[in-house]
PDB file of N, CA and C in Angstrom:
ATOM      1  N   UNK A   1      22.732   9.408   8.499  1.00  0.00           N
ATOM      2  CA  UNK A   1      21.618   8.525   8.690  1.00  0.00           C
ATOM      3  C   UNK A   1      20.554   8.702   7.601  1.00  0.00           C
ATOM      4  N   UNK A   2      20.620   9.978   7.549  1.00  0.00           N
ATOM      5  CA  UNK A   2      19.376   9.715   6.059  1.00  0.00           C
ATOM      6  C   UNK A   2      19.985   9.253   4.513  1.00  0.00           C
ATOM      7  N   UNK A   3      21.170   9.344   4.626  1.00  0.00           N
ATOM      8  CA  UNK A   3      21.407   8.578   3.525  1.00  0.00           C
ATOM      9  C   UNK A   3      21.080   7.041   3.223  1.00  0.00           C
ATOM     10  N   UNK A   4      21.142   6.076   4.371  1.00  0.00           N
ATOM     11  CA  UNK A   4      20.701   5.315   4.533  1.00  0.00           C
ATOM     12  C   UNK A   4      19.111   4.854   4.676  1.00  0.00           C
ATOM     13  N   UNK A   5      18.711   6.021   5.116  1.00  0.00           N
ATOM     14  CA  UNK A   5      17.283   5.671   4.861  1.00  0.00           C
ATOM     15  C   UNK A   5      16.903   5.929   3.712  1.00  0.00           C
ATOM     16  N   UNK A   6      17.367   6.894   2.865  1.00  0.00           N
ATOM     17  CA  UNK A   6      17.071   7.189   1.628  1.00  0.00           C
ATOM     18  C   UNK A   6      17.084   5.782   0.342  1.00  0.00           C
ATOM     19  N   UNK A   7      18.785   5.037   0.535  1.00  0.00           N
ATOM     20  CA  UNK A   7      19.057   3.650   0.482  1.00  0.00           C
ATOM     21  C   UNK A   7      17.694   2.758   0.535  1.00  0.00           C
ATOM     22  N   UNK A   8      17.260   2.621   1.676  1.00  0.00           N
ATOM     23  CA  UNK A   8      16.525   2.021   1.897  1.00  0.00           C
ATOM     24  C   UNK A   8      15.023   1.626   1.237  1.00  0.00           C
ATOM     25  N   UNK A   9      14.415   3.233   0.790  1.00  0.00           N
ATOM     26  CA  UNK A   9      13.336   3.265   0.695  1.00  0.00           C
ATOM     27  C   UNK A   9      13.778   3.295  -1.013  1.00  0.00           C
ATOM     28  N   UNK A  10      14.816   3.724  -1.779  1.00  0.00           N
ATOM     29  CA  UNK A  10      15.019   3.390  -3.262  1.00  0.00           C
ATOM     30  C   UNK A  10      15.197   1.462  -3.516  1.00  0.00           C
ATOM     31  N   UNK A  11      15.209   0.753  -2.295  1.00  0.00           N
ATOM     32  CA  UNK A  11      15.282  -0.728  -2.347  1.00  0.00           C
ATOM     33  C   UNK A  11      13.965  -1.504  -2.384  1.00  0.00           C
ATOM     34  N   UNK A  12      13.411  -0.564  -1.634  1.00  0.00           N
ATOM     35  CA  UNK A  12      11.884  -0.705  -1.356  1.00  0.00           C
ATOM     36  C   UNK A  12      11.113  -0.403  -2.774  1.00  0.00           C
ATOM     37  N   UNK A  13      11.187   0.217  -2.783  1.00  0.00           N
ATOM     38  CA  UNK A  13      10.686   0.993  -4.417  1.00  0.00           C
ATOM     39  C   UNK A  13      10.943   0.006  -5.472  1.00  0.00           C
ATOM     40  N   UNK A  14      12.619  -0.171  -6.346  1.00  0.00           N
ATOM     41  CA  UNK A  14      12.614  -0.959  -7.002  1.00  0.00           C
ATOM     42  C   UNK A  14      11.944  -2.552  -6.857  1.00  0.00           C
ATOM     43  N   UNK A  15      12.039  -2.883  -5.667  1.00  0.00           N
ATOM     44  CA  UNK A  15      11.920  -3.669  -5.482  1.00  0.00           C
ATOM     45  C   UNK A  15       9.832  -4.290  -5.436  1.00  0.00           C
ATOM     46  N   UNK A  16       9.634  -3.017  -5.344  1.00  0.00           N
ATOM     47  CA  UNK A  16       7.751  -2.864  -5.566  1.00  0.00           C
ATOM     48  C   UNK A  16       7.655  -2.720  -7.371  1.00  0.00           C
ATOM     49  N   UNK A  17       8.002  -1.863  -7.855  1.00  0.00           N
ATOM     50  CA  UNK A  17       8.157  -2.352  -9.275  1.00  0.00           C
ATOM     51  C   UNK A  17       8.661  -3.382  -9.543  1.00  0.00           C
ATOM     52  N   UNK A  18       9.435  -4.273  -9.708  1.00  0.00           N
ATOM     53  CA  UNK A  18       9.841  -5.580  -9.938  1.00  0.00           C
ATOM     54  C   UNK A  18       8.712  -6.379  -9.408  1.00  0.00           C
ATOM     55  N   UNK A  19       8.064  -6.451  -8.368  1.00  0.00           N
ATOM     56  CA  UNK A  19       7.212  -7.731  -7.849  1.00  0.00           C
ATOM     57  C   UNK A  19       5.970  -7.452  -8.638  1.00  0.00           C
ATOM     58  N   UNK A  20       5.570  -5.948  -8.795  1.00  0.00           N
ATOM     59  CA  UNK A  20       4.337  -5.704  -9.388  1.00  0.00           C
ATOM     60  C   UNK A  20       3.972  -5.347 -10.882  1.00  0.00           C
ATOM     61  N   UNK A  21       5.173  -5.461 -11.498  1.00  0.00           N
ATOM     62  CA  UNK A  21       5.533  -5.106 -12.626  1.00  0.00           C
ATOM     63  C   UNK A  21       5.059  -3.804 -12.852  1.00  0.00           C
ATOM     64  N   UNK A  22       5.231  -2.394 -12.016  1.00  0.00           N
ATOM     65  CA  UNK A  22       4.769  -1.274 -12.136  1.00  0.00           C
ATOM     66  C   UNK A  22       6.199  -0.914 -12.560  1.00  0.00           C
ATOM     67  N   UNK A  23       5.753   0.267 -13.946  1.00  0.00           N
ATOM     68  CA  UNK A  23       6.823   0.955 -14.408  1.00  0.00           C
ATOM     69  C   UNK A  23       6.664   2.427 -14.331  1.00  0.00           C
ATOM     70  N   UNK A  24       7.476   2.572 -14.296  1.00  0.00           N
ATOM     71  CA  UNK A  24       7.534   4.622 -14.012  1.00  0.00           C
ATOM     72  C   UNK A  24       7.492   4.649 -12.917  1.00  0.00           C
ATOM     73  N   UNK A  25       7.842   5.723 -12.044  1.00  0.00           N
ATOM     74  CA  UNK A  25       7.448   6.313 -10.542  1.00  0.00           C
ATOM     75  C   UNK A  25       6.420   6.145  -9.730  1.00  0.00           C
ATOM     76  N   UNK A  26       6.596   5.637  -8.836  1.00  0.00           N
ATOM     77  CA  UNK A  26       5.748   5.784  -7.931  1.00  0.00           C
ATOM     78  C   UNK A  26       4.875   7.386  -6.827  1.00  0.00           C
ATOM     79  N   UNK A  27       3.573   7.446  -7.904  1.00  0.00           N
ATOM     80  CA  UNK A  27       3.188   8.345  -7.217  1.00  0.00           C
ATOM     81  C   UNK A  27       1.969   8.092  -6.429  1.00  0.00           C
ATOM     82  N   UNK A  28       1.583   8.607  -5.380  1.00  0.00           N
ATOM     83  CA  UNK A  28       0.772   8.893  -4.245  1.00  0.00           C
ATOM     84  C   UNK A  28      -0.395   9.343  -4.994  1.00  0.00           C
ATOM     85  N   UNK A  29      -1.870   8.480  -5.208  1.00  0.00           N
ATOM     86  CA  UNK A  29      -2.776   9.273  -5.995  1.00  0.00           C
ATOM     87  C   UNK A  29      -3.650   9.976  -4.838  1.00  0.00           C
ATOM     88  N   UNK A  30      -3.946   8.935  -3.350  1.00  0.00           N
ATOM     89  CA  UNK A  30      -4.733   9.580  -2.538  1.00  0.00           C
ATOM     90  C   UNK A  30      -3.968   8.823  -1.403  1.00  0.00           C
ATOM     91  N   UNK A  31      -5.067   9.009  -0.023  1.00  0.00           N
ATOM     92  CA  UNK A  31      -4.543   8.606   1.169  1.00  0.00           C
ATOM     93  C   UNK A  31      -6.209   8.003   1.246  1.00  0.00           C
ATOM     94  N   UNK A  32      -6.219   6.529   1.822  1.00  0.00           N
ATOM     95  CA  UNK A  32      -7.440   6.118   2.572  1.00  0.00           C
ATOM     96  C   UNK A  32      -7.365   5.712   3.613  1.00  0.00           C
ATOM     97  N   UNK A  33      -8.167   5.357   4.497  1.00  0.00           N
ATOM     98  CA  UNK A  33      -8.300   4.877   5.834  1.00  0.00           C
ATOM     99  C   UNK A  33      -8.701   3.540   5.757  1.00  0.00           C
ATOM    100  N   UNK A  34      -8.217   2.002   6.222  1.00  0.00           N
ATOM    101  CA  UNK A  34      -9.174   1.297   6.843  1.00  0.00           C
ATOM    102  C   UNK A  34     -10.343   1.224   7.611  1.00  0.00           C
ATOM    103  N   UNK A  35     -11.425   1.125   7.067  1.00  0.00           N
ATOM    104  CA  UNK A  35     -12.995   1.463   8.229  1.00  0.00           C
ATOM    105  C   UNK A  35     -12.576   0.411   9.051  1.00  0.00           C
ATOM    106  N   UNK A  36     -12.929   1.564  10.352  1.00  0.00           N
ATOM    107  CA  UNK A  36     -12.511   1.188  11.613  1.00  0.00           C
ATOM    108  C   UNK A  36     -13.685  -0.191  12.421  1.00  0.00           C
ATOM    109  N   UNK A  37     -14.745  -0.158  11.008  1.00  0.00           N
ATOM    110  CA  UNK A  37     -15.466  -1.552  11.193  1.00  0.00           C
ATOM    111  C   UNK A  37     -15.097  -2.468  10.812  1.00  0.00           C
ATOM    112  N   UNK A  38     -13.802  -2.346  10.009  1.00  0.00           N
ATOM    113  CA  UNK A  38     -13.875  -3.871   9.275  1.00  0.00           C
ATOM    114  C   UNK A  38     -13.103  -4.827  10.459  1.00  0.00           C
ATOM    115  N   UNK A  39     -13.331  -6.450  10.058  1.00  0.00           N
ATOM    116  CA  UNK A  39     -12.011  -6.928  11.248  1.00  0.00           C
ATOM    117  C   UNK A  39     -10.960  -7.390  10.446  1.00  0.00           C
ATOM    118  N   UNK A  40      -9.855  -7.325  11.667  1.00  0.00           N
ATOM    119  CA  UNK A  40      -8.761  -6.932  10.944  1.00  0.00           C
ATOM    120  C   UNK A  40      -8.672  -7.975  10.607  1.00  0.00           C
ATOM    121  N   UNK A  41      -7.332  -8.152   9.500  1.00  0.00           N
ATOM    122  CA  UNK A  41      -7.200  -9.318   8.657  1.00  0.00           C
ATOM    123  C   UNK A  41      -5.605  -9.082   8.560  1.00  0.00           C
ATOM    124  N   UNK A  42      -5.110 -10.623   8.592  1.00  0.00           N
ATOM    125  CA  UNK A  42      -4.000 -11.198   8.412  1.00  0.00           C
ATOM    126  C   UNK A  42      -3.515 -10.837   6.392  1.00  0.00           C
ATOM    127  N   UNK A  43      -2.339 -10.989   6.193  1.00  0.00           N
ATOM    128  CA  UNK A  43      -2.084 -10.593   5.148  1.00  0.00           C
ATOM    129  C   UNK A  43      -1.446 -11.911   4.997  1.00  0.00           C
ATOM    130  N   UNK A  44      -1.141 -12.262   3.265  1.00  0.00           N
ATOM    131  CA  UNK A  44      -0.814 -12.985   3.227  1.00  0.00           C
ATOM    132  C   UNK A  44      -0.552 -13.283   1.108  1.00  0.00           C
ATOM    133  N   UNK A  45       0.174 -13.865   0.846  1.00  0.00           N
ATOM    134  CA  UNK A  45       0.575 -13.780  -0.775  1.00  0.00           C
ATOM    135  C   UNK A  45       0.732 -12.248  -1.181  1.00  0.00           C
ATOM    136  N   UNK A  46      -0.222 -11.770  -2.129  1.00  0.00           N
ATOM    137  CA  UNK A  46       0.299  -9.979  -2.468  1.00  0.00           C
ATOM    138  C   UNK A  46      -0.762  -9.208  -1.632  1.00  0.00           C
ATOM    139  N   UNK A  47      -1.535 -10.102  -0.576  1.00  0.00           N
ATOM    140  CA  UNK A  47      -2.438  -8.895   0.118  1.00  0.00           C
ATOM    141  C   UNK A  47      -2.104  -8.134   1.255  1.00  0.00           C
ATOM    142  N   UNK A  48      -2.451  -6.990   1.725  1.00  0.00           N
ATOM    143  CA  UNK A  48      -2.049  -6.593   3.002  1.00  0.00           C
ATOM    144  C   UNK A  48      -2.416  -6.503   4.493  1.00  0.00           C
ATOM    145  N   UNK A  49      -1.886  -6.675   4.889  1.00  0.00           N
ATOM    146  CA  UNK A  49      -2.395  -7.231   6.447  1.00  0.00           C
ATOM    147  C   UNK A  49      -3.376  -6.021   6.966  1.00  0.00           C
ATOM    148  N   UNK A  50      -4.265  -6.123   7.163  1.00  0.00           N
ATOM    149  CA  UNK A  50      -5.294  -4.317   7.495  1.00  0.00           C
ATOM    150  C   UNK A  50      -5.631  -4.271   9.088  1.00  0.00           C
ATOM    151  N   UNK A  51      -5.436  -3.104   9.422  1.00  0.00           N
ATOM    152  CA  UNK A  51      -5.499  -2.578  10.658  1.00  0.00           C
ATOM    153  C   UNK A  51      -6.723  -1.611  10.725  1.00  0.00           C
ATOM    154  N   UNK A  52      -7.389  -1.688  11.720  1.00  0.00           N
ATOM    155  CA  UNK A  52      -8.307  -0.904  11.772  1.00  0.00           C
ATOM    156  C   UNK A  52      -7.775   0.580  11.786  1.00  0.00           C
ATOM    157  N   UNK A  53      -8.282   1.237  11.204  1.00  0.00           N
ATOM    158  CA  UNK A  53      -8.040   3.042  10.993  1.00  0.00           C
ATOM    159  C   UNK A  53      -6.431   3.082  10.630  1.00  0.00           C
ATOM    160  N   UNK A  54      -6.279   2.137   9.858  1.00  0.00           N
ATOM    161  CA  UNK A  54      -4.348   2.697   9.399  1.00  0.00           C
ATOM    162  C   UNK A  54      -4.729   3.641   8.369  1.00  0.00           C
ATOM    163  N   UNK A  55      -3.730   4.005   8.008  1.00  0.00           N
ATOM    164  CA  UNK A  55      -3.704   5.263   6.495  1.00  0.00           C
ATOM    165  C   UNK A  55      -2.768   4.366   5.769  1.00  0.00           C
ATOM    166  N   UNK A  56      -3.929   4.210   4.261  1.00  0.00           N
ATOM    167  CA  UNK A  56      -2.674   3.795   3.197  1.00  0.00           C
ATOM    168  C   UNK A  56      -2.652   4.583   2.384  1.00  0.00           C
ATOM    169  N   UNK A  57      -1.368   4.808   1.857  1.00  0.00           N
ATOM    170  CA  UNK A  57      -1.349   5.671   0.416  1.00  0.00           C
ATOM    171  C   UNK A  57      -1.549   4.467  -0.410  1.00  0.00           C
ATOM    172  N   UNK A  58      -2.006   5.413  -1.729  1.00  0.00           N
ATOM    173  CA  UNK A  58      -2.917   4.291  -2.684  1.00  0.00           C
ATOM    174  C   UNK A  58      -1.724   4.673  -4.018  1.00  0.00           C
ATOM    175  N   UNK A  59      -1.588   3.746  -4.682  1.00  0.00           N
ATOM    176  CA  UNK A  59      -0.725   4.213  -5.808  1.00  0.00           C
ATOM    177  C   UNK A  59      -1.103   3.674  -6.883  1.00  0.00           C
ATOM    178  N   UNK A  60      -2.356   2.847  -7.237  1.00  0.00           N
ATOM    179  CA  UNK A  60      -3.331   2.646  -8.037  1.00  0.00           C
ATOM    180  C   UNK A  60      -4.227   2.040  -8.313  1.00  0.00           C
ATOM    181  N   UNK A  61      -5.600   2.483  -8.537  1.00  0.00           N
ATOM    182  CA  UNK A  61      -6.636   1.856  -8.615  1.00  0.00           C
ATOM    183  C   UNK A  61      -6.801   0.962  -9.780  1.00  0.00           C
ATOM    184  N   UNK A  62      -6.750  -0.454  -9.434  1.00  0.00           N
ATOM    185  CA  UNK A  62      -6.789  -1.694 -10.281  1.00  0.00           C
ATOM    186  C   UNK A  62      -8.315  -1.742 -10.906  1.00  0.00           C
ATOM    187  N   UNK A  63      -9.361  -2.308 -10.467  1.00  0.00           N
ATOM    188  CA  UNK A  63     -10.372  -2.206 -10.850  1.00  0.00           C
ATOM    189  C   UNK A  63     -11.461  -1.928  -9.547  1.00  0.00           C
ATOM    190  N   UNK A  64     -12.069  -2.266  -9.942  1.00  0.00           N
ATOM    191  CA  UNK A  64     -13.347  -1.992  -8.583  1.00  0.00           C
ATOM    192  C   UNK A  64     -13.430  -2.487  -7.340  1.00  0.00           C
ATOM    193  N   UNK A  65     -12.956  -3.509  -7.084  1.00  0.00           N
ATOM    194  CA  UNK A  65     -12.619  -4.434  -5.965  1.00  0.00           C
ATOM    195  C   UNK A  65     -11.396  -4.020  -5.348  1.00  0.00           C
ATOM    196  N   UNK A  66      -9.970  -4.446  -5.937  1.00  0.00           N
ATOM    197  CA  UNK A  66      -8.925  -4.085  -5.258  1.00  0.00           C
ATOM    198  C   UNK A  66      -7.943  -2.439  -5.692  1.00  0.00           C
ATOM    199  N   UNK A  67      -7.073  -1.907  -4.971  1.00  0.00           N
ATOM    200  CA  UNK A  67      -6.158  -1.453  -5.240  1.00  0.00           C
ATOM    201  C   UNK A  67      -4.871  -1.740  -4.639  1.00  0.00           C
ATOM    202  N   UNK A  68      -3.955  -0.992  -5.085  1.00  0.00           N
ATOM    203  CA  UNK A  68      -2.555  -0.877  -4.640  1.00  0.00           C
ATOM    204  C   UNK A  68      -2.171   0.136  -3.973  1.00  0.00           C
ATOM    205  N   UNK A  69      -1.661  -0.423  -2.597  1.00  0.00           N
ATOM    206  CA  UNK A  69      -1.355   0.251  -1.786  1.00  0.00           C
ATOM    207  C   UNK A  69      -0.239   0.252  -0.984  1.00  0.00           C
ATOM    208  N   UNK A  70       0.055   1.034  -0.399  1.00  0.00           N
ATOM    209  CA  UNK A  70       1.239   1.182   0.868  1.00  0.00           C
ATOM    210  C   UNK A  70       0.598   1.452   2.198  1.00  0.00           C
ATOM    211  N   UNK A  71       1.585   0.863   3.339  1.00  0.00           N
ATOM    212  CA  UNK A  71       0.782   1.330   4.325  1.00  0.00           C
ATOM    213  C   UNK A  71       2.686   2.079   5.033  1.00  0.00           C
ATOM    214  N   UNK A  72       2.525   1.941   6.135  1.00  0.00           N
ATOM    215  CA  UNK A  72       2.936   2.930   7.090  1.00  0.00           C
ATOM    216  C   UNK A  72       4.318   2.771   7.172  1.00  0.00           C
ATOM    217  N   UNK A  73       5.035   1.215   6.930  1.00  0.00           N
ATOM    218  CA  UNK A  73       5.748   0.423   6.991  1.00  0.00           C
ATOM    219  C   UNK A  73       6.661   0.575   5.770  1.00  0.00           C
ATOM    220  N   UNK A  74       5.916   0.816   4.158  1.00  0.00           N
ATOM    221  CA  UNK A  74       6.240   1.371   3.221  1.00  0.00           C
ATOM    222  C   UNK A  74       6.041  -0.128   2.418  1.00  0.00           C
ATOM    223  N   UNK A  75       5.364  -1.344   2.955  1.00  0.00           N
ATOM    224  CA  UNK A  75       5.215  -2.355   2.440  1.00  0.00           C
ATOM    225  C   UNK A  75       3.838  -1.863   1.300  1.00  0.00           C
ATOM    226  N   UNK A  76       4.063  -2.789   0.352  1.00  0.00           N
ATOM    227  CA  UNK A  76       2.999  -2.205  -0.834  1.00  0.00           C
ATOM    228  C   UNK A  76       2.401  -3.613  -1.393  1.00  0.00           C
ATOM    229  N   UNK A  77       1.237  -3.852  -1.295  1.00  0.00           N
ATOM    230  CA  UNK A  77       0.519  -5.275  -1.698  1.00  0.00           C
ATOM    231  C   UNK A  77      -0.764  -4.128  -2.206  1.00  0.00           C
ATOM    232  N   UNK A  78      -1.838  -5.404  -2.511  1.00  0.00           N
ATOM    233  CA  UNK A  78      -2.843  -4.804  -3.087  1.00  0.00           C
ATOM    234  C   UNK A  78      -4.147  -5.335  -1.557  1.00  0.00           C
ATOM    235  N   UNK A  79      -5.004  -4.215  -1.723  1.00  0.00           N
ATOM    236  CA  UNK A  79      -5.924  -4.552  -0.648  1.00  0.00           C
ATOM    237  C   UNK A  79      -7.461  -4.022  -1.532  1.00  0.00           C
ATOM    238  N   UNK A  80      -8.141  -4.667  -0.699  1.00  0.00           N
ATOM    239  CA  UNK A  80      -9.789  -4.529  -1.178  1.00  0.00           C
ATOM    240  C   UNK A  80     -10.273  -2.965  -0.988  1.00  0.00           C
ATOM    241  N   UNK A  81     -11.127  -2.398  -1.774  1.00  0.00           N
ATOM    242  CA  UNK A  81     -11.206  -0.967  -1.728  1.00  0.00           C
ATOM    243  C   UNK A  81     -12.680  -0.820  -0.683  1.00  0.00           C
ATOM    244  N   UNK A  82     -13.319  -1.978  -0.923  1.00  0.00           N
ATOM    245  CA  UNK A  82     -14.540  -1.790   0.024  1.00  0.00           C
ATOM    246  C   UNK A  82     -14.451  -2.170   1.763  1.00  0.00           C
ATOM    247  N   UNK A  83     -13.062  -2.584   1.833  1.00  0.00           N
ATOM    248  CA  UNK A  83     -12.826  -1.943   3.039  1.00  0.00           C
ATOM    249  C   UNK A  83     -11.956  -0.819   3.443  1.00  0.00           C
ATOM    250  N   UNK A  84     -11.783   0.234   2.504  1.00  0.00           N
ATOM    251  CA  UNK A  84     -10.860   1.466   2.844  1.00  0.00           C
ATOM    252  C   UNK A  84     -12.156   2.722   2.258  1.00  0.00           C
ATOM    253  N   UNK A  85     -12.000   3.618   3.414  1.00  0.00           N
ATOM    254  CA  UNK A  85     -12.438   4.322   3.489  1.00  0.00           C
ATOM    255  C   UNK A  85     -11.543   6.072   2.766  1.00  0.00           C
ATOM    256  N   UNK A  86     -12.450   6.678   1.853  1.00  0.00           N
ATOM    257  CA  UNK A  86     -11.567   8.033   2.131  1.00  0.00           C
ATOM    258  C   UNK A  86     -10.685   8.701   3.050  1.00  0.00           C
ATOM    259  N   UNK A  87      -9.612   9.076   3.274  1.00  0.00           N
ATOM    260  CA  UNK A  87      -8.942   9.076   4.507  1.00  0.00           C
ATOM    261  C   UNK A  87      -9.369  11.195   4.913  1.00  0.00           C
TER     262      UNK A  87
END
């Protein structure tokens, strides 16, 4: 069974480089939290659907507004940084 999950998450991966045109490895720079004030929001084109208090790993900070992230699911879009909190 973990071979298959292993499968899985190398499909996931390539497949996040290809949509985002990220090259090299994917590494984990931090972990943030959704503030558990914001309301939640529907996702939709490359953004991500946000849950109050989820944990995303962040895998890079774009500019001041958005980054790139993963959430729990292992889905990776880009989300707004002024609603994620330090985790």
């Amino acid at each position: 069974m973990m071979l298959k999950e292993s499968k899985k998450e190398e499909k996931a991966d390539r497949e996040f480089q290809k949509k985002f045109k990220f090259e090299g490895s994917i590494n984990v720079l931090t972990q943030m939290m959704v503030d558990p004030a914001v309301t939640e929001k529907r996702g939709g084109g490359k953004n991500l659907p946000l849950r109050r208090g989820e944990i995303l790993d962040v895998i890079q900070f774009t500019n001041e507004e958005q980054i790139l992230c993963r959430n729990s699911q292992r889905k990776c879009k880009w989300g707004r940084q002024a609603e994620a909190v330090p985790a």
